[in-house]
PDB file of N, CA and C in Angstrom:
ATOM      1  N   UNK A   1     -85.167-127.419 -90.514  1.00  0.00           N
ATOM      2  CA  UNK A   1     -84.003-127.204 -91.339  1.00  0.00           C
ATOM      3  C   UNK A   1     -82.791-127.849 -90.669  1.00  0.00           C
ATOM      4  N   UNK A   2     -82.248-128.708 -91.048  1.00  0.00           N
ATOM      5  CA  UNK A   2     -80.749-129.320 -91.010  1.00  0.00           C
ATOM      6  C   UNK A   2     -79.845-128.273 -91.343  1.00  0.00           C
ATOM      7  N   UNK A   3     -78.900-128.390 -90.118  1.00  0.00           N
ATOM      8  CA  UNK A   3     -77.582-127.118 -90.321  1.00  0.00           C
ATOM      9  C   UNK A   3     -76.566-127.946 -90.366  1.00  0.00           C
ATOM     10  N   UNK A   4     -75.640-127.694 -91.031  1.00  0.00           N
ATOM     11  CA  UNK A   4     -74.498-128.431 -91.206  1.00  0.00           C
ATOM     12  C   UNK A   4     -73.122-127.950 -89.991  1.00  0.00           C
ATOM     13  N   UNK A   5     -72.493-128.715 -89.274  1.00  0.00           N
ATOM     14  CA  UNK A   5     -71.503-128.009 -88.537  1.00  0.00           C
ATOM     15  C   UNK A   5     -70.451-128.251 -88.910  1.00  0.00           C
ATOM     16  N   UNK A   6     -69.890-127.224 -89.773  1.00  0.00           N
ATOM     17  CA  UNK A   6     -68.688-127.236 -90.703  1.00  0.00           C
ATOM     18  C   UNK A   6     -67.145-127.532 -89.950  1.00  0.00           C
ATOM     19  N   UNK A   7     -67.431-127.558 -88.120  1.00  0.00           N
ATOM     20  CA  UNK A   7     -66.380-127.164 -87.699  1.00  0.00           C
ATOM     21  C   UNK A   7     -65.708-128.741 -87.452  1.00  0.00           C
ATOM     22  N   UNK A   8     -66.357-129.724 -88.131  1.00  0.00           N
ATOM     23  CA  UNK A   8     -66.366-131.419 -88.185  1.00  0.00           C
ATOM     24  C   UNK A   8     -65.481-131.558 -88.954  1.00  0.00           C
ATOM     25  N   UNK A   9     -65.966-130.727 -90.672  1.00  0.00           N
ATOM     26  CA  UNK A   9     -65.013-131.493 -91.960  1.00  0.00           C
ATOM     27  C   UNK A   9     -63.394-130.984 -91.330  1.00  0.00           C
ATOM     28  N   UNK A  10     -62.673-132.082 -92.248  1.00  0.00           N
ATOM     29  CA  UNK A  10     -61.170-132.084 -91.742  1.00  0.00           C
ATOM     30  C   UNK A  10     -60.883-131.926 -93.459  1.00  0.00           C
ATOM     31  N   UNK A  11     -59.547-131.172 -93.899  1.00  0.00           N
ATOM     32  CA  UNK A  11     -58.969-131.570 -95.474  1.00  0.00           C
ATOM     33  C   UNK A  11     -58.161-132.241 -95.396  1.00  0.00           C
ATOM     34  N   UNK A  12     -58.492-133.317 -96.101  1.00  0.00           N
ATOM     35  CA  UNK A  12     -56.903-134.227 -96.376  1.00  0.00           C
ATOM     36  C   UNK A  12     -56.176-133.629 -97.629  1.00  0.00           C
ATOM     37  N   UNK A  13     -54.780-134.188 -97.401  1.00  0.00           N
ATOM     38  CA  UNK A  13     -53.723-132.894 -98.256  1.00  0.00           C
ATOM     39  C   UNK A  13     -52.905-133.998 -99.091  1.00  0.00           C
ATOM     40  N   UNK A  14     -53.130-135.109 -98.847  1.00  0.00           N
ATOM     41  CA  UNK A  14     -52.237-135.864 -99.171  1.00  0.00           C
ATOM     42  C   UNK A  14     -52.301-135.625-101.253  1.00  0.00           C
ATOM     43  N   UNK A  15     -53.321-135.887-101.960  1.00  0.00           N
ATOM     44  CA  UNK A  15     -53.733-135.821-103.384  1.00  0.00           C
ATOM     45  C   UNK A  15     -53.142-134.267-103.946  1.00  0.00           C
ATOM     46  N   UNK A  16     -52.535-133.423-102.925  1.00  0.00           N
ATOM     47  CA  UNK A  16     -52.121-132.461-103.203  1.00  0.00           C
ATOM     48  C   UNK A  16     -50.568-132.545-104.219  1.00  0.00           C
ATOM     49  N   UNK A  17     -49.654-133.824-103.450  1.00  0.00           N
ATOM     50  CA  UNK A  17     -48.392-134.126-104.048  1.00  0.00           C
ATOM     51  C   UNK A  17     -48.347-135.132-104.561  1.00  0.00           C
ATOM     52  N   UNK A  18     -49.234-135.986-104.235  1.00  0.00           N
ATOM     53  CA  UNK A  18     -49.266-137.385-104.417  1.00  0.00           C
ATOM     54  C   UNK A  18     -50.180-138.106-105.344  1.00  0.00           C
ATOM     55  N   UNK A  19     -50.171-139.137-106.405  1.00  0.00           N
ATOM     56  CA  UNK A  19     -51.116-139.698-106.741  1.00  0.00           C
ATOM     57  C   UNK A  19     -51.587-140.287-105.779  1.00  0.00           C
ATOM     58  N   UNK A  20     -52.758-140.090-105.581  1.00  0.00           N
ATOM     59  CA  UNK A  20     -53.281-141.134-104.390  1.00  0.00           C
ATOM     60  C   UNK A  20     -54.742-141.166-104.919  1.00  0.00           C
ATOM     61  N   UNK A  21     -55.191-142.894-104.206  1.00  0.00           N
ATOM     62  CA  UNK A  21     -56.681-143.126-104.223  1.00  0.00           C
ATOM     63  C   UNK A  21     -56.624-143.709-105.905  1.00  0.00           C
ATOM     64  N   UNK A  22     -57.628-144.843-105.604  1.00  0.00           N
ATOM     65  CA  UNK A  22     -57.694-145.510-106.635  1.00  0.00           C
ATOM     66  C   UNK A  22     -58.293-144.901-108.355  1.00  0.00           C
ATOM     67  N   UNK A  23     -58.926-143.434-107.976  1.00  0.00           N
ATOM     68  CA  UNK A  23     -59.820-142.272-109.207  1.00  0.00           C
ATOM     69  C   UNK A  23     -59.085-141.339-109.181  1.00  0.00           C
ATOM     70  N   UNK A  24     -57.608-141.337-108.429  1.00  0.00           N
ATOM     71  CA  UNK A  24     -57.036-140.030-108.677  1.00  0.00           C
ATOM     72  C   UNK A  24     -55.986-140.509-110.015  1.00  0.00           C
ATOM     73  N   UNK A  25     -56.144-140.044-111.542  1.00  0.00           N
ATOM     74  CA  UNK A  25     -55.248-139.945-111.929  1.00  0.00           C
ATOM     75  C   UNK A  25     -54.357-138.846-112.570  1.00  0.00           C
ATOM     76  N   UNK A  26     -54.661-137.506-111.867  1.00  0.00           N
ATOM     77  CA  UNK A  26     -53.681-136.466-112.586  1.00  0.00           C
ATOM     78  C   UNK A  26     -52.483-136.605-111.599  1.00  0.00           C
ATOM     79  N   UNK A  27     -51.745-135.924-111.486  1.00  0.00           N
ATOM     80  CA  UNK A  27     -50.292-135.638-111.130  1.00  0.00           C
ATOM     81  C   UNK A  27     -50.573-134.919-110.125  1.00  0.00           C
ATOM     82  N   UNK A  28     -49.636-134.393-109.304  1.00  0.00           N
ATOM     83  CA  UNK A  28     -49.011-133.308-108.350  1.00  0.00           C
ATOM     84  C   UNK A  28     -50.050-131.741-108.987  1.00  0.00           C
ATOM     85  N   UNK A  29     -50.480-131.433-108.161  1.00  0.00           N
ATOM     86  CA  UNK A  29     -50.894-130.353-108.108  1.00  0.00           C
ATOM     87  C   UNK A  29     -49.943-129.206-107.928  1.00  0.00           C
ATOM     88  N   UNK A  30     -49.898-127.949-108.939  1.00  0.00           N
ATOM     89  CA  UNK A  30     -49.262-126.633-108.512  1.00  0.00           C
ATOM     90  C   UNK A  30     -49.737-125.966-107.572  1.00  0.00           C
ATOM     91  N   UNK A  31     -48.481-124.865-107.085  1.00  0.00           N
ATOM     92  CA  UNK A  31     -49.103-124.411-106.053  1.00  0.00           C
ATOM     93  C   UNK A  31     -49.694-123.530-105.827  1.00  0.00           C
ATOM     94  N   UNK A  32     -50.237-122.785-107.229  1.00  0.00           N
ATOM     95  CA  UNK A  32     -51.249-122.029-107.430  1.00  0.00           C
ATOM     96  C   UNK A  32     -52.826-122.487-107.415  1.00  0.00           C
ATOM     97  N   UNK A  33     -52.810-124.049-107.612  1.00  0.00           N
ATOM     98  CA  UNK A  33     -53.739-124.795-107.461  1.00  0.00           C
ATOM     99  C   UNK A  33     -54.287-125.035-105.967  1.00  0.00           C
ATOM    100  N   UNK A  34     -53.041-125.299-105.602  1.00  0.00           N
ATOM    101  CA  UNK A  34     -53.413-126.085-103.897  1.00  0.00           C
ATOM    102  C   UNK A  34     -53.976-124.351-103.167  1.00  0.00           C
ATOM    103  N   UNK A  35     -53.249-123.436-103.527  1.00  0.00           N
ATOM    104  CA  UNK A  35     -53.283-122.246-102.170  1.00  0.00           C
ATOM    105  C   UNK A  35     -55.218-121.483-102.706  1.00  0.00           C
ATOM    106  N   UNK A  36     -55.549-122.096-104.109  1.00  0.00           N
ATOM    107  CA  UNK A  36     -56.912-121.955-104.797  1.00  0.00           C
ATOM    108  C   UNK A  36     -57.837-123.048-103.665  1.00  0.00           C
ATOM    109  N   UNK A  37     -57.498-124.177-104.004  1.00  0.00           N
ATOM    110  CA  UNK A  37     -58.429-124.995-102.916  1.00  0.00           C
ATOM    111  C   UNK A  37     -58.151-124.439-101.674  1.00  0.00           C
ATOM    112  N   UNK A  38     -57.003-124.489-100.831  1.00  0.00           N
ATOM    113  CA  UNK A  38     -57.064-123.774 -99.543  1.00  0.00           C
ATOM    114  C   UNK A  38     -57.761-122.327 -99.316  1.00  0.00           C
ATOM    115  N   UNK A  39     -57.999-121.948-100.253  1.00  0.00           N
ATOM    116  CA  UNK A  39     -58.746-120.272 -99.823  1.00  0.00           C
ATOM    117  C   UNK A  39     -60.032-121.046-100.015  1.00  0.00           C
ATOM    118  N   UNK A  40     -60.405-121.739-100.919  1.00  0.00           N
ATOM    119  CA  UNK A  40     -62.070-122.286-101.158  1.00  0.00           C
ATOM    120  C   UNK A  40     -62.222-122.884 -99.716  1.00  0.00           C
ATOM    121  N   UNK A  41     -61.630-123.554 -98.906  1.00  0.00           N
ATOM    122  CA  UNK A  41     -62.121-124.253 -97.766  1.00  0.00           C
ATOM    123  C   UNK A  41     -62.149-123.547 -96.726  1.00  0.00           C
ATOM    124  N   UNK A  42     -61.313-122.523 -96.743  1.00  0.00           N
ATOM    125  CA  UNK A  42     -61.018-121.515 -95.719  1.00  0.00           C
ATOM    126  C   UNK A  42     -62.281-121.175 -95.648  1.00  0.00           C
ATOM    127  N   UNK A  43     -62.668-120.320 -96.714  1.00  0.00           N
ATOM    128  CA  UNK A  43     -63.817-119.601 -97.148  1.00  0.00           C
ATOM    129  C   UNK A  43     -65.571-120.030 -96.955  1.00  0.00           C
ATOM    130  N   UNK A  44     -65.222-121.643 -96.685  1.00  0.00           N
ATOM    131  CA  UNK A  44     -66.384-122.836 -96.155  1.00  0.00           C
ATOM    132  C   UNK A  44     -66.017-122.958 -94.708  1.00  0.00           C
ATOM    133  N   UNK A  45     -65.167-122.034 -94.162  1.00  0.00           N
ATOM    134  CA  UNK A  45     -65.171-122.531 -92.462  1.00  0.00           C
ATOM    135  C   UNK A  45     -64.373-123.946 -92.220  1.00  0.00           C
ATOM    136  N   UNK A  46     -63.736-124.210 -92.927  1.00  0.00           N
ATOM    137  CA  UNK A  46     -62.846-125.857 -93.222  1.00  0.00           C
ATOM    138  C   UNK A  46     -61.677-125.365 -92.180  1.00  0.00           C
ATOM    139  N   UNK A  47     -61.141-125.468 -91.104  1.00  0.00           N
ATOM    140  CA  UNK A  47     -59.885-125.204 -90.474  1.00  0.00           C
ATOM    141  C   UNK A  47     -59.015-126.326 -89.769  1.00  0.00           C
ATOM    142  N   UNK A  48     -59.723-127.473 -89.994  1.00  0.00           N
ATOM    143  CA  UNK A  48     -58.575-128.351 -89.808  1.00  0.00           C
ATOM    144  C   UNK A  48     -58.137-128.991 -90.914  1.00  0.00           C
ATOM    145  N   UNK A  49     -56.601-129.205 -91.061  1.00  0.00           N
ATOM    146  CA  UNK A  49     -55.750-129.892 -91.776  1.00  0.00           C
ATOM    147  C   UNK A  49     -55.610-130.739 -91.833  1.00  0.00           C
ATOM    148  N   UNK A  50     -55.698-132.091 -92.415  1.00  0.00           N
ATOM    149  CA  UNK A  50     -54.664-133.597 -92.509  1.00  0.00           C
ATOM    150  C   UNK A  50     -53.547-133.864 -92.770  1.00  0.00           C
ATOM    151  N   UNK A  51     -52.399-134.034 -92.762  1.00  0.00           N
ATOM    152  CA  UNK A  51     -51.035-134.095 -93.662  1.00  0.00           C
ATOM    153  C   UNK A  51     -50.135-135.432 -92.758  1.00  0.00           C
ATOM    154  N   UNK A  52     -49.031-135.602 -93.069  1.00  0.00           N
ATOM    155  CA  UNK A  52     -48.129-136.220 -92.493  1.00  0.00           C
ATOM    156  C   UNK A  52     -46.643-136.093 -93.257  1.00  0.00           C
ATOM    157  N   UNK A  53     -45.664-136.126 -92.763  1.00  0.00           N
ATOM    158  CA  UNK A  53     -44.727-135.817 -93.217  1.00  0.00           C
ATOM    159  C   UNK A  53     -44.240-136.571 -94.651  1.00  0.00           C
ATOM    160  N   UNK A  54     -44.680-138.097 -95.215  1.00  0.00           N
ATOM    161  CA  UNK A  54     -44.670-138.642 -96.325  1.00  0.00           C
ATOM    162  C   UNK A  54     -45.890-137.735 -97.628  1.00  0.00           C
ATOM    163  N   UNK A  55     -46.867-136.516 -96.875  1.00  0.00           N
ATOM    164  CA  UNK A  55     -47.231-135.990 -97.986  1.00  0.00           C
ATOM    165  C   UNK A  55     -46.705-135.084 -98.467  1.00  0.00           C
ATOM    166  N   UNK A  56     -45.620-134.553 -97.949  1.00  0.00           N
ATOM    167  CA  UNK A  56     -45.171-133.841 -98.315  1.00  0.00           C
ATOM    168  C   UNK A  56     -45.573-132.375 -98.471  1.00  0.00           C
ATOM    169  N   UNK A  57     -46.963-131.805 -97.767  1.00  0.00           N
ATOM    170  CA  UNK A  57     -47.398-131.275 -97.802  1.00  0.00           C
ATOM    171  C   UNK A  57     -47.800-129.838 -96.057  1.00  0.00           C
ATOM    172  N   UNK A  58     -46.684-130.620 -95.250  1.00  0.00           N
ATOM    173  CA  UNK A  58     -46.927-129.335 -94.537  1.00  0.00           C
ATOM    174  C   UNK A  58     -46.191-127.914 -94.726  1.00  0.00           C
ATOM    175  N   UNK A  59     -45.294-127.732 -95.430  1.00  0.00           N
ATOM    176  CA  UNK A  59     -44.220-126.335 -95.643  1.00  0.00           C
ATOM    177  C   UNK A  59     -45.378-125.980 -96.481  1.00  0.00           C
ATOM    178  N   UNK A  60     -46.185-126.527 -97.515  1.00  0.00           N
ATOM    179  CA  UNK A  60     -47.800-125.542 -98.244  1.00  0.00           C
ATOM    180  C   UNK A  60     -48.797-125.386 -97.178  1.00  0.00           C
ATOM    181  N   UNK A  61     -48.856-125.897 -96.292  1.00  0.00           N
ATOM    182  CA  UNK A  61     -49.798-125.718 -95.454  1.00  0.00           C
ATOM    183  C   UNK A  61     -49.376-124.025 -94.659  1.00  0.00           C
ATOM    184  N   UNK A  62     -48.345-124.218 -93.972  1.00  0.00           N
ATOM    185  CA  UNK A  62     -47.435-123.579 -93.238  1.00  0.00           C
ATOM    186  C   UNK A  62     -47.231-122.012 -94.269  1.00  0.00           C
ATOM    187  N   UNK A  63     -46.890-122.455 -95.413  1.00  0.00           N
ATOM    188  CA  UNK A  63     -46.575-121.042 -96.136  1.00  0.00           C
ATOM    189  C   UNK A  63     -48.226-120.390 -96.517  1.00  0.00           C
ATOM    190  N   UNK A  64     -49.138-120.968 -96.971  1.00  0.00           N
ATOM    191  CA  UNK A  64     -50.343-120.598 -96.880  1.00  0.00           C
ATOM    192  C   UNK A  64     -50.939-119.886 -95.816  1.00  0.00           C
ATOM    193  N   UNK A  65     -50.842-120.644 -94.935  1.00  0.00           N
ATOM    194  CA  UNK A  65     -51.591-120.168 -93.652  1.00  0.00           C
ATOM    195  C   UNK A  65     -50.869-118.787 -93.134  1.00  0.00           C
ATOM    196  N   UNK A  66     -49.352-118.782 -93.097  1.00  0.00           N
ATOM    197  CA  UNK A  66     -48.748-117.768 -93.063  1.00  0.00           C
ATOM    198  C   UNK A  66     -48.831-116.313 -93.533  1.00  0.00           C
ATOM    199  N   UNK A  67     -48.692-116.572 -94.896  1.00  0.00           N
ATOM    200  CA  UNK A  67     -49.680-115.713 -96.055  1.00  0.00           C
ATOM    201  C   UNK A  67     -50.551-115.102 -95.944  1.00  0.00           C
ATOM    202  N   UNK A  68     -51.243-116.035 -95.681  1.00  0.00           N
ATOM    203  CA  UNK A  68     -52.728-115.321 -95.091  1.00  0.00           C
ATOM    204  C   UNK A  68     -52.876-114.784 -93.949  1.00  0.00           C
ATOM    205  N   UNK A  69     -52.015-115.074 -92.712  1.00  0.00           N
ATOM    206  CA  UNK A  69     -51.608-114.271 -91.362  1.00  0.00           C
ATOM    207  C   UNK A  69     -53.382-115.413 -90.656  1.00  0.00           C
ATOM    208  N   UNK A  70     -53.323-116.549 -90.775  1.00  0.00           N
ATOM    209  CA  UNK A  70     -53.994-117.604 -90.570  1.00  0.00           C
ATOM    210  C   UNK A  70     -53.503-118.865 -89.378  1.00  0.00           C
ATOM    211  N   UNK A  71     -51.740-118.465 -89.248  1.00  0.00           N
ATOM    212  CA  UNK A  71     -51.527-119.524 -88.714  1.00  0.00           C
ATOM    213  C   UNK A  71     -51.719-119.796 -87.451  1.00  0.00           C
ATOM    214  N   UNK A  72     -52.667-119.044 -86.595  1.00  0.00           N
ATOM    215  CA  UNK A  72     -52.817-119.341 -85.213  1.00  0.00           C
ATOM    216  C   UNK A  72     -54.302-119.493 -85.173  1.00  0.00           C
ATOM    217  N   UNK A  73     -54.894-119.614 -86.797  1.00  0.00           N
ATOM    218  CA  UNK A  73     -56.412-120.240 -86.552  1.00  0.00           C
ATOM    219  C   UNK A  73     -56.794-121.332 -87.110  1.00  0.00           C
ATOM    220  N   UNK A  74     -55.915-122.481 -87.570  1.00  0.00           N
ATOM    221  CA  UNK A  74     -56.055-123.720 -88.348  1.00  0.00           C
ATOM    222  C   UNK A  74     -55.804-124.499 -86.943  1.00  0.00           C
ATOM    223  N   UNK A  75     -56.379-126.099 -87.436  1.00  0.00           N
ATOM    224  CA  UNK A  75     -55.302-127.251 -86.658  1.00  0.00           C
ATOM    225  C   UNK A  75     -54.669-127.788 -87.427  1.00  0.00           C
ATOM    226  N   UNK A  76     -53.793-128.784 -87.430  1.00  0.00           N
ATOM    227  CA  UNK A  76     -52.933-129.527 -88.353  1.00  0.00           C
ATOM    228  C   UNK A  76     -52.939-130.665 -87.596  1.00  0.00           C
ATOM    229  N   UNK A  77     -53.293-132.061 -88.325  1.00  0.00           N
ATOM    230  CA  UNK A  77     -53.579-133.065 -87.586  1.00  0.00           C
ATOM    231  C   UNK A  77     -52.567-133.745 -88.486  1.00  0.00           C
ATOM    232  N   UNK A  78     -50.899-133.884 -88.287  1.00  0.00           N
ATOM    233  CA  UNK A  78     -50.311-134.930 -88.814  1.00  0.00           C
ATOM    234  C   UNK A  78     -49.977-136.189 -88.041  1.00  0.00           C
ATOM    235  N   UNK A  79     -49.209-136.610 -88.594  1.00  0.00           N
ATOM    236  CA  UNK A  79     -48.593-138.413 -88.448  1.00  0.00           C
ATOM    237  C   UNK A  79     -47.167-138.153 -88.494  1.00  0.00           C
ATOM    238  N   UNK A  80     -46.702-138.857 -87.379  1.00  0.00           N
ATOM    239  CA  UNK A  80     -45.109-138.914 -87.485  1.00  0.00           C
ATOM    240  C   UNK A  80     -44.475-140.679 -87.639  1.00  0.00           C
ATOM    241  N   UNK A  81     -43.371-140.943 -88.096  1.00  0.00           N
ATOM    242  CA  UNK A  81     -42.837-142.035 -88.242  1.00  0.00           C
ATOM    243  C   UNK A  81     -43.032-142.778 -86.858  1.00  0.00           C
ATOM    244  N   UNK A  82     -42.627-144.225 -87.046  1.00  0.00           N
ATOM    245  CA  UNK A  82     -42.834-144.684 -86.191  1.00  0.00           C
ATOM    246  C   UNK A  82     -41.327-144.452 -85.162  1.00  0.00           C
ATOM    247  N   UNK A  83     -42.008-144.192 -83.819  1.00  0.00           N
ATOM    248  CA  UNK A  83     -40.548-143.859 -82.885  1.00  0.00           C
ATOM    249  C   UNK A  83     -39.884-145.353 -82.389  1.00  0.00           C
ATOM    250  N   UNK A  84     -38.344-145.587 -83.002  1.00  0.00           N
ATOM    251  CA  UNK A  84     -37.941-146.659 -82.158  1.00  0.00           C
ATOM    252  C   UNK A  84     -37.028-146.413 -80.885  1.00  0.00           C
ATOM    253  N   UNK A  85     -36.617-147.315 -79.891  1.00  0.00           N
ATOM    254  CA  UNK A  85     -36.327-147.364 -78.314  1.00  0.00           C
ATOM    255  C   UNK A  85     -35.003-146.435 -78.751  1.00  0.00           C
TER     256      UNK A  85
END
């Protein structure tokens, strides 16, 4: 039997605010929608995050995880601008 080690998958957040990806064509997701997928992944053992500050999507991450009294068991793997001298 093949076991899957869930503690690999990462969520990307970006399709949360954003049209993104060439098959995404609905809109911005509500945030009754997004905090629905975030309990579904939670609920699959999913605890790391993707975001970066152009998704616009860490204050949902942040208020979610909060919510849930979660925020000292996720990672959050963002991207920051580029730093100049």
């Amino acid at each position: 039997m093949n076991t899957l080690n869930k503690n690999k998958f990462i969520l990307g957040t970006v399709q949360f605010e954003q049209k993104y990806g060439i098959t995404n064509f609905m809109k911005k997701l509500d945030k009754k929608k997004i905090f629905k997928i975030l309990s579904f992944v939670w609920e699959n053992n999913i605890r790391i995050f993707d975001t970066a500050p152009s998704y616009n999507t860490e204050e949902l991450i942040g208020e979610y995880s909060r919510a849930n009294g979660i925020q000292n068991k996720i990672k959050v793997i963002t991207k920051i601008p580029e730093i100049k001298d």
